[in-house]
N, C-alpha and C. Protein backbone atom coordinates (compact mmCIF):
# COMPACT_ATOMS: atom_id res chain seq x y z
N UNK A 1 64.08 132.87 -72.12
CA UNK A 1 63.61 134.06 -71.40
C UNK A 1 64.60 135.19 -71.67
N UNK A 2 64.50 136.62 -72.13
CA UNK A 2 65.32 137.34 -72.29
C UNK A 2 64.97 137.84 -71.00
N UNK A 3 65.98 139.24 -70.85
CA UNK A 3 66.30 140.39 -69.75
C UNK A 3 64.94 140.86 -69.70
N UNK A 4 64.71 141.27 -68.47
CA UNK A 4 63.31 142.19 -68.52
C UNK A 4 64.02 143.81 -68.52
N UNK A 5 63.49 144.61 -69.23
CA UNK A 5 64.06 146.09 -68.92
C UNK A 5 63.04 147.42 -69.14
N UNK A 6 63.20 148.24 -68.27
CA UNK A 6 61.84 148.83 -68.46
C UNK A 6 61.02 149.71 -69.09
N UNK A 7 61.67 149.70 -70.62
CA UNK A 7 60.70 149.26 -71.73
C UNK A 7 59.86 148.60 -71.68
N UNK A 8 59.75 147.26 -71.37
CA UNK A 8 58.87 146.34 -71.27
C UNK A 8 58.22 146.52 -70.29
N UNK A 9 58.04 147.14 -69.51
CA UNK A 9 56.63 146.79 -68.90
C UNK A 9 56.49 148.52 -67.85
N UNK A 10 57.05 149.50 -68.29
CA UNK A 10 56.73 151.03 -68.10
C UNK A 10 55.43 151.37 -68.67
N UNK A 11 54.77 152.64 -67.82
CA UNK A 11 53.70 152.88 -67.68
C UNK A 11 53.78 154.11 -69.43
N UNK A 12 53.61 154.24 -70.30
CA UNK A 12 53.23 155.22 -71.05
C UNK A 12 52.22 156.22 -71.36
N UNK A 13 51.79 156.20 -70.45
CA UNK A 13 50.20 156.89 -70.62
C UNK A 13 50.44 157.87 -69.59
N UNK A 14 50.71 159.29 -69.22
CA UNK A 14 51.17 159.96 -67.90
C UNK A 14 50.19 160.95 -68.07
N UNK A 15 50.02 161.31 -66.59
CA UNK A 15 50.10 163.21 -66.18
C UNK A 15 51.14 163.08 -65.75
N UNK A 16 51.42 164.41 -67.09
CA UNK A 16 52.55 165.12 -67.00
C UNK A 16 52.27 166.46 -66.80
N UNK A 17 52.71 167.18 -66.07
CA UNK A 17 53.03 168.98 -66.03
C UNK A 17 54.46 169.65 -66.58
N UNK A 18 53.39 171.36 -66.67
CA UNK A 18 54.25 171.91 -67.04
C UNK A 18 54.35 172.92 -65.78
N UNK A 19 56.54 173.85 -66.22
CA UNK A 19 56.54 174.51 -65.20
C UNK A 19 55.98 175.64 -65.33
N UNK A 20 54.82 175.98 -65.81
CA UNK A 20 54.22 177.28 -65.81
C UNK A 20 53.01 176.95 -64.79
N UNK A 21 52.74 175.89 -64.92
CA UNK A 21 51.29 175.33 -63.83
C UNK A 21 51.31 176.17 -62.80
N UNK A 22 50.27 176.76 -62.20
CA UNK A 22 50.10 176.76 -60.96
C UNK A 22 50.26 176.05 -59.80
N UNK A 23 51.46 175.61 -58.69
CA UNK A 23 51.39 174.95 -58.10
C UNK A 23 50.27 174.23 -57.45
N UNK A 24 49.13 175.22 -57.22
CA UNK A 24 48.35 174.59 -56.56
C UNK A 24 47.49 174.02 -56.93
N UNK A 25 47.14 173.90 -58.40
CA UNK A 25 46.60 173.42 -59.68
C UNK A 25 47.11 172.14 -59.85
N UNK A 26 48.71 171.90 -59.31
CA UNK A 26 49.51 170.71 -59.68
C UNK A 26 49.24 169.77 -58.27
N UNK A 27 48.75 170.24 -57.39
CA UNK A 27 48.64 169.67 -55.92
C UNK A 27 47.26 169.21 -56.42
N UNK A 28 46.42 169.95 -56.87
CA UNK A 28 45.11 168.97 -56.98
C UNK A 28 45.41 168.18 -58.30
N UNK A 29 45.75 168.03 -59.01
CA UNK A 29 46.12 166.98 -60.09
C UNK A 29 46.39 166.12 -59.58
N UNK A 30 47.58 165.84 -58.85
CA UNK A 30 48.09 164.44 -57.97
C UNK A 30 46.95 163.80 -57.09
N UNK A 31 46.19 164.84 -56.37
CA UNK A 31 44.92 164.55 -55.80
C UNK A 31 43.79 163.84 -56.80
N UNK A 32 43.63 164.68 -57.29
CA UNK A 32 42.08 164.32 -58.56
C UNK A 32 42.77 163.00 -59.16
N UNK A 33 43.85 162.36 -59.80
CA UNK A 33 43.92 161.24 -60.37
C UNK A 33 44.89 160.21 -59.34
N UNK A 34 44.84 161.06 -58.16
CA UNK A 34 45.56 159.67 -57.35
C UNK A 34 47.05 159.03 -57.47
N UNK A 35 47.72 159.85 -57.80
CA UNK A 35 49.06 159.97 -57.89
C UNK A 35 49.91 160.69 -57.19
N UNK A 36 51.37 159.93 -56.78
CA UNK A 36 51.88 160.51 -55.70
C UNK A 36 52.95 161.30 -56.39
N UNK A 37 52.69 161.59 -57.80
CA UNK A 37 54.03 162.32 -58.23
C UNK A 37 53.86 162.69 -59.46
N UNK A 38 54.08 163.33 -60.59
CA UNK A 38 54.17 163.73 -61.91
C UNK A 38 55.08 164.19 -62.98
N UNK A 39 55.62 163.95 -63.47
CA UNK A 39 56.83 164.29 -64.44
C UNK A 39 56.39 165.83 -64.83
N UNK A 40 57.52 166.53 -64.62
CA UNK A 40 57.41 167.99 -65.54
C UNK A 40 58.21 167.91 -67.13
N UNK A 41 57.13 168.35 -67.89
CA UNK A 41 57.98 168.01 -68.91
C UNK A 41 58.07 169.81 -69.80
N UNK A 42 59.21 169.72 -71.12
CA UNK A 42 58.67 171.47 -71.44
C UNK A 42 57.52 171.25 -72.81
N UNK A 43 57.38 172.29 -73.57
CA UNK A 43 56.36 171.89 -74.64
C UNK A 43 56.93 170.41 -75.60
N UNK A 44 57.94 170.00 -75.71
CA UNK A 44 58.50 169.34 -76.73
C UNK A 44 58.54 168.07 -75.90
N UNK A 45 58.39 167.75 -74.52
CA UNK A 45 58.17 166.92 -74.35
C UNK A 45 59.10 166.00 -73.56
N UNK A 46 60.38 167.16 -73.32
CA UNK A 46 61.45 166.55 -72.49
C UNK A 46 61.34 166.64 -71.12
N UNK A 47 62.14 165.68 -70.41
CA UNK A 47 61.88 165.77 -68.99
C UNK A 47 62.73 166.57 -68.26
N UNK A 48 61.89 167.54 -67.46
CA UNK A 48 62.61 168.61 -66.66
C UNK A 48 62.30 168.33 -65.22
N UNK A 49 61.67 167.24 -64.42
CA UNK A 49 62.09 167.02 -63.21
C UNK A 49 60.90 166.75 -62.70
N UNK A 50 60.31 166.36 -61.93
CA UNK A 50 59.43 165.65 -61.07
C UNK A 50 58.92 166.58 -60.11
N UNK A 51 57.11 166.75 -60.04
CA UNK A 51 56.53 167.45 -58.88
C UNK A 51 56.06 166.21 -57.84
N UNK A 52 56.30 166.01 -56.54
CA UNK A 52 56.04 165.12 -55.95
C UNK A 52 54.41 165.77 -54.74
N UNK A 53 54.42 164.59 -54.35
CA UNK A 53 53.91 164.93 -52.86
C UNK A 53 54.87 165.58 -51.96
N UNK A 54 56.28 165.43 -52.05
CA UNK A 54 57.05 166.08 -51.44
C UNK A 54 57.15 167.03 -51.79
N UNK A 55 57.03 167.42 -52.72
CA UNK A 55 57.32 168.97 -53.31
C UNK A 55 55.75 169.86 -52.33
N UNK A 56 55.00 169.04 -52.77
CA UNK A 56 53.63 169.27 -52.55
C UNK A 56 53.73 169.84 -51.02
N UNK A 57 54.75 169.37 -50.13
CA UNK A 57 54.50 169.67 -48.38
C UNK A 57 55.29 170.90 -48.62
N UNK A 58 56.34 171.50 -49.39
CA UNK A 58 57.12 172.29 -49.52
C UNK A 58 56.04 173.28 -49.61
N UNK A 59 55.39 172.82 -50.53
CA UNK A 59 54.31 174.47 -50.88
C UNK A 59 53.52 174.71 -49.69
N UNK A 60 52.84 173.65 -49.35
CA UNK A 60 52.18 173.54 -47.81
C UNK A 60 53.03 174.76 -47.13
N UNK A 61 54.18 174.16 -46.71
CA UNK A 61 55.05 175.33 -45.59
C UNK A 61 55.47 176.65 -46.05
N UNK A 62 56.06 176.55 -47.46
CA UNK A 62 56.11 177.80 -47.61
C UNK A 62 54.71 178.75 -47.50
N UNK A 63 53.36 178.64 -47.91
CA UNK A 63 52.10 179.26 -48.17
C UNK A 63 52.13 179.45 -46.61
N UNK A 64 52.10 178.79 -45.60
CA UNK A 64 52.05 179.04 -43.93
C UNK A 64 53.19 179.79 -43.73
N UNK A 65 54.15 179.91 -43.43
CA UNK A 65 55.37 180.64 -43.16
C UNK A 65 56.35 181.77 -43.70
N UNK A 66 55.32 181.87 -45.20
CA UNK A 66 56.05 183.14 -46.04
C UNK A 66 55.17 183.48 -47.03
N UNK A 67 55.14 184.07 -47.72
CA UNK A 67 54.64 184.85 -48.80
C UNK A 67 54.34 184.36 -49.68
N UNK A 68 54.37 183.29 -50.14
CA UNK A 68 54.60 182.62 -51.43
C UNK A 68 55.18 183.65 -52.93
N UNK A 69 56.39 183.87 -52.52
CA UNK A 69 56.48 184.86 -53.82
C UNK A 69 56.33 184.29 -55.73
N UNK A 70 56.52 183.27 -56.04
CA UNK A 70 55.92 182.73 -57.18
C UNK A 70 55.29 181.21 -56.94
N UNK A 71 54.45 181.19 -57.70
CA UNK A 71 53.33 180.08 -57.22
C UNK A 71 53.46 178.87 -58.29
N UNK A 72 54.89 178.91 -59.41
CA UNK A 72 54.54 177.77 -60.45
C UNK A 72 55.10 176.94 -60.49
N UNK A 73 55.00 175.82 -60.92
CA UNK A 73 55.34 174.65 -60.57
C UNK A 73 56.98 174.76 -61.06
N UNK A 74 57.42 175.41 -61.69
CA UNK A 74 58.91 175.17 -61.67
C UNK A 74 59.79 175.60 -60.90
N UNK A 75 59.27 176.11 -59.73
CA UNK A 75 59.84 176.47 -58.49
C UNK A 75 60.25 175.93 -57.55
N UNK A 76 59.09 174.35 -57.55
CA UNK A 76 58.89 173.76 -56.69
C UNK A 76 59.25 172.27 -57.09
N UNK A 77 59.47 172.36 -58.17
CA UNK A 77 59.50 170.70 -59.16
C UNK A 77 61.00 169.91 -58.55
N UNK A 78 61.25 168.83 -58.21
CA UNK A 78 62.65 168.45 -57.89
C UNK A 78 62.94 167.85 -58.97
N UNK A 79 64.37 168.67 -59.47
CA UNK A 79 65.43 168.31 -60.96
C UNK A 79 66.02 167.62 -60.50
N UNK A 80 66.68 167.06 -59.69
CA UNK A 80 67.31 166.28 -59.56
C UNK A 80 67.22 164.24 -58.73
N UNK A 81 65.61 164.45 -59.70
CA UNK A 81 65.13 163.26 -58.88
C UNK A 81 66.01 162.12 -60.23
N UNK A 82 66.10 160.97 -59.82
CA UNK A 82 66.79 160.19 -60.64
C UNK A 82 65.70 159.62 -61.85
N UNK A 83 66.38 159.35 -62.92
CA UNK A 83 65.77 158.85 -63.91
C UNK A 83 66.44 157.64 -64.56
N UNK A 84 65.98 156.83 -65.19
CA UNK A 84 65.93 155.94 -65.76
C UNK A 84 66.07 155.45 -67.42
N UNK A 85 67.25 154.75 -68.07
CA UNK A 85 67.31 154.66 -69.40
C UNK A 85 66.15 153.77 -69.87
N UNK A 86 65.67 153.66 -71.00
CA UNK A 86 64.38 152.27 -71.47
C UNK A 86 64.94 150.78 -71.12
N UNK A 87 66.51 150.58 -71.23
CA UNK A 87 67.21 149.30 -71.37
C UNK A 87 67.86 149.15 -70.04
N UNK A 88 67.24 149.57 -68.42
CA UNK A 88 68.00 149.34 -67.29
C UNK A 88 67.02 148.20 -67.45
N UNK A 89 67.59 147.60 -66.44
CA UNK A 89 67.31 146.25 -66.15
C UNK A 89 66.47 146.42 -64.99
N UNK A 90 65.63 145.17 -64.94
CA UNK A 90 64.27 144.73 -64.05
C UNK A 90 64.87 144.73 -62.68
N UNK A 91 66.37 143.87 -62.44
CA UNK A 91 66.73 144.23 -60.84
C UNK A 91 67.28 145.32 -60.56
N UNK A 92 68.03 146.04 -61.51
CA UNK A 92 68.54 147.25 -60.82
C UNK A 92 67.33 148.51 -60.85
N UNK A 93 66.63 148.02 -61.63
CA UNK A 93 65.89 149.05 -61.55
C UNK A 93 64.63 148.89 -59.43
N UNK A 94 64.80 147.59 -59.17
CA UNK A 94 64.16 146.90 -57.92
C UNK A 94 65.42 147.71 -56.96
N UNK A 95 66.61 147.62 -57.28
CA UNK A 95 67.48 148.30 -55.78
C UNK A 95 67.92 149.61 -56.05
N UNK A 96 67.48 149.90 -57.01
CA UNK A 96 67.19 151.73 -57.36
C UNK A 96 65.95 151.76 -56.08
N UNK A 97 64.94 151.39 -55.99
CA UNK A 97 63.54 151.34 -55.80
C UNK A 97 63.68 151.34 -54.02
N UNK A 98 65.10 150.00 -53.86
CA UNK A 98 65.07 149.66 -52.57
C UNK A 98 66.56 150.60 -51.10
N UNK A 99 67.28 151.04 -52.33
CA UNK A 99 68.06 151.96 -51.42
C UNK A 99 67.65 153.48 -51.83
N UNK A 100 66.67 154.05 -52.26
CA UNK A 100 66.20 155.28 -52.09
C UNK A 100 64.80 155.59 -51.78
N UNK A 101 64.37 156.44 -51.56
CA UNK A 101 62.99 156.40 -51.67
C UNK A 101 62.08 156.87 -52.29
N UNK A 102 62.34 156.53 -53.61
CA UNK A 102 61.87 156.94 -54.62
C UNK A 102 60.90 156.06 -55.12
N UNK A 103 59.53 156.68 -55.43
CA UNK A 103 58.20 155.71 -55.09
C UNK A 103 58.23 155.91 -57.13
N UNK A 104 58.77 156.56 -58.02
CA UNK A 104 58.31 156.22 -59.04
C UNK A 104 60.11 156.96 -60.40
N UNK A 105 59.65 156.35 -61.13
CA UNK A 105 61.91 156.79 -61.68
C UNK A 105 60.73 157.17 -63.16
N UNK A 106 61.32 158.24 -63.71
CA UNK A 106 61.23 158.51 -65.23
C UNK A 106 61.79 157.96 -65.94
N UNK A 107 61.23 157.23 -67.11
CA UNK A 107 62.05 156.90 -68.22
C UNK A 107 62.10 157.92 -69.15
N UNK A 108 64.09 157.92 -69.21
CA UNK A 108 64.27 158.69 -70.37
C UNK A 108 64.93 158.33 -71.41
N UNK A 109 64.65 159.30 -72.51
CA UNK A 109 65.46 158.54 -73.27
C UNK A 109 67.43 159.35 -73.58
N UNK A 110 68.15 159.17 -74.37
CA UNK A 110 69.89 160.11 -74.63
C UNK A 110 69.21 161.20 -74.52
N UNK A 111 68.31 161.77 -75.57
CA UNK A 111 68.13 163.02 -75.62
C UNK A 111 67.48 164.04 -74.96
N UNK A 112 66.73 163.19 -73.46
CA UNK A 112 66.09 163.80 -72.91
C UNK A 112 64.29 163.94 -72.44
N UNK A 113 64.46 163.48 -74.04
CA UNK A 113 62.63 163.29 -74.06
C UNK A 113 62.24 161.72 -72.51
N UNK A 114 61.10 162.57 -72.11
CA UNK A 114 60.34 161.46 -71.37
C UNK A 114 59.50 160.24 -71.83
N UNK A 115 60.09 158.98 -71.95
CA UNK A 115 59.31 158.08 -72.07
C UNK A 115 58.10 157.17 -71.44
N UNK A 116 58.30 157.71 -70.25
CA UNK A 116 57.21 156.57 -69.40
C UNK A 116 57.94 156.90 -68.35
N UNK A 117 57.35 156.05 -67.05
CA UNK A 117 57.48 155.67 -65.82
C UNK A 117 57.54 154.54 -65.38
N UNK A 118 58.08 153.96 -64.44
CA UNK A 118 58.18 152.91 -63.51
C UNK A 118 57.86 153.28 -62.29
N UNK A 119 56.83 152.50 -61.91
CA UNK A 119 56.56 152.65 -60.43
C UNK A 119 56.96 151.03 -59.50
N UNK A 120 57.22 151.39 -58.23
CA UNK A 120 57.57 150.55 -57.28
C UNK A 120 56.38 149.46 -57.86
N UNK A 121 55.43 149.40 -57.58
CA UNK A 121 54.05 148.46 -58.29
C UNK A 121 54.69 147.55 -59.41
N UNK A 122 55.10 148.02 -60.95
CA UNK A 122 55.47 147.98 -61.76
C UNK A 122 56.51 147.08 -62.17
N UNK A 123 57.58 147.39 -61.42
CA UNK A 123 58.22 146.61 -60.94
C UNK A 123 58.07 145.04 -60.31
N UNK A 124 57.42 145.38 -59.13
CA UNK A 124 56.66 144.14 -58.68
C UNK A 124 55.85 143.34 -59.75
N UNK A 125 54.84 143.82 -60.18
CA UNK A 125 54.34 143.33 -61.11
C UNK A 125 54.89 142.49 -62.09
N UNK A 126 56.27 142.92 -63.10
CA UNK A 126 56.86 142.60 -64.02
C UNK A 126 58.14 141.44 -63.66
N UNK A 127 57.92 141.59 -62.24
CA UNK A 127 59.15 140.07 -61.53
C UNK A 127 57.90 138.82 -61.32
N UNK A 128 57.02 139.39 -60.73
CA UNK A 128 55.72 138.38 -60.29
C UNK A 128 55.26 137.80 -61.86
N UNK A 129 54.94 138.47 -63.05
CA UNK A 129 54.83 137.83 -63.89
C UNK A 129 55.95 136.69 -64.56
N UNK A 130 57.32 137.69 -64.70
CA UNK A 130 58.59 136.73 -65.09
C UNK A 130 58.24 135.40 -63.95
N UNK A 131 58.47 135.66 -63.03
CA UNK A 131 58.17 134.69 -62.12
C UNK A 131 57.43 133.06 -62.67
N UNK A 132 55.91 133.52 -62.37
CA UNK A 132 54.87 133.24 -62.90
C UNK A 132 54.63 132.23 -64.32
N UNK A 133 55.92 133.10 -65.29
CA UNK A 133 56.20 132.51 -66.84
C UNK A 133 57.12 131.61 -66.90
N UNK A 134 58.16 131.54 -65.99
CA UNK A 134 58.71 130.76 -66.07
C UNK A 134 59.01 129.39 -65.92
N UNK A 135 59.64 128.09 -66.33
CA UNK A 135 59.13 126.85 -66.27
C UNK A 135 59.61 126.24 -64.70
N UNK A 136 58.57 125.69 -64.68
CA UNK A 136 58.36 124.94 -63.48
C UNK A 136 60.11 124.65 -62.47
N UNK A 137 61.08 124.03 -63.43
CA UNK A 137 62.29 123.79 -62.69
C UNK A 137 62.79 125.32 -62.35
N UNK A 138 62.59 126.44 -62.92
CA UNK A 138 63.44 127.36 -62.75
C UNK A 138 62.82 127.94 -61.88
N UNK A 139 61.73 127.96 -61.77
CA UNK A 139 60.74 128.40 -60.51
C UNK A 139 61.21 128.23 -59.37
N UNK A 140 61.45 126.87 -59.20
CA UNK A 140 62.04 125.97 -57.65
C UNK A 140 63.36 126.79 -57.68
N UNK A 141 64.07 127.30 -58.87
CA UNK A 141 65.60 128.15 -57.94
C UNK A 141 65.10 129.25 -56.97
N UNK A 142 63.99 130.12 -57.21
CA UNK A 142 64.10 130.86 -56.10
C UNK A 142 64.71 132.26 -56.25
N UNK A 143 65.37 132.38 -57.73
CA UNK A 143 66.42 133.32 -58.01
C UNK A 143 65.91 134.07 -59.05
N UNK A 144 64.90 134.90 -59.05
CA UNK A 144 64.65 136.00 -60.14
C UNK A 144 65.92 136.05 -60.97
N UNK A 145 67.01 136.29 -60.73
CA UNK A 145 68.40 136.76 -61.34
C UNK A 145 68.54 135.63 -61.94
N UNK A 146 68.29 134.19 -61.86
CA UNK A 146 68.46 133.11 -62.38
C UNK A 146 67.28 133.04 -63.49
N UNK A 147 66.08 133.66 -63.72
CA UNK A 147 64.91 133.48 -64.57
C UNK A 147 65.32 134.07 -65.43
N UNK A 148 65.40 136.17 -65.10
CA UNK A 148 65.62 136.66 -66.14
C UNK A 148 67.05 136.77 -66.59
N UNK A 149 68.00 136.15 -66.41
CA UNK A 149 69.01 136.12 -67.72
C UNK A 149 69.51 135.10 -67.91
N UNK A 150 68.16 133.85 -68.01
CA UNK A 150 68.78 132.69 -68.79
C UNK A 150 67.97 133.38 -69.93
N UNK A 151 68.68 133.09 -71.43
CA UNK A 151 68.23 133.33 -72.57
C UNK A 151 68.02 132.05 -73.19
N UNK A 152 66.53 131.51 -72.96
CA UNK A 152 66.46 130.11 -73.49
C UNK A 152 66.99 129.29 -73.12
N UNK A 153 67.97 128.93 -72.50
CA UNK A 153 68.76 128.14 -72.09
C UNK A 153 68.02 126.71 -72.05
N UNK A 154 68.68 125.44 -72.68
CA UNK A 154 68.05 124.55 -72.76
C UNK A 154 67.72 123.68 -71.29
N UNK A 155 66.78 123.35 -70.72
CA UNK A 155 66.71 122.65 -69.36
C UNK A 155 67.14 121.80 -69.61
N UNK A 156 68.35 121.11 -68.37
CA UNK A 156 68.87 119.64 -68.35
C UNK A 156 68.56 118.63 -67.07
């Protein structure tokens, strides 16, 4: 069994935005496909920061309580949401997941470009399968951490 890392089992297929969007254009996007969040990326494809549902209540209050003086999504996008290399690993990427509350991490790559996503789901998913694959004795440990980094290891 090698490492699981999330390369292997990240979502590649995204809505993604840009920060020229209309915020409120970007609020029904998350709506219309059912997503609680979206990567902003620029034309080339790098990642410049995340529009959330949280961002989304921001616009809510500001539009009630002020003026809205610019309306585009790079106003409102949070840069400093955390992201993710292709080669983190399956558990740290689970207590990334479990001491913040961060419902989905960007994969990036050195240079910036956006590769995919991991969602809390995703995650789950990709331990429940390791799980699942693994042989019967290693099952009974109980220890995800014990599945994914035996590398073959011969059973005795």
């Amino acid at each position: 069994m090698y490492a699981v890392s999330a390369s292997d089992f990240m979502t590649k297929r995204l809505i993604t935005l840009r920060t020229d969007v209309d915020v409120l254009d970007a609020v029904r996007t998350l709506l219309k496909h059912n997503i609680s969040g979206a990567p902003v990326v620029d034309r080339c494809g790098k990642y410049l920061g995340v529009f959330s549902e949280k961002c989304s209540m921001q616009v809510l209050l500001d539009a009630a309580y002020e003026q809205m003086p610019t309306t585009d999504v790079g106003s409102f996008m949070d840069t400093e949401a955390q992201t993710i290399a292709p080669e983190t690993q399956l558990l740290s990427i689970a207590q990334v997941f479990l001491l913040t509350g961060y419902r989905r991490l960007p994969v990036v790559d050195d240079e910036g470009y956006l590769l995919g996503q991991v969602s809390r789901r995703d995650v789950i998913r990709a331990a429940m399968k390791t799980m699942d694959t693994a042989p019967l004795k290693e099952r009974n440990l109980l220890y995800l951490s014990a599945i994914v980094s035996r590398e073959d290891a011969p059973m005795v």
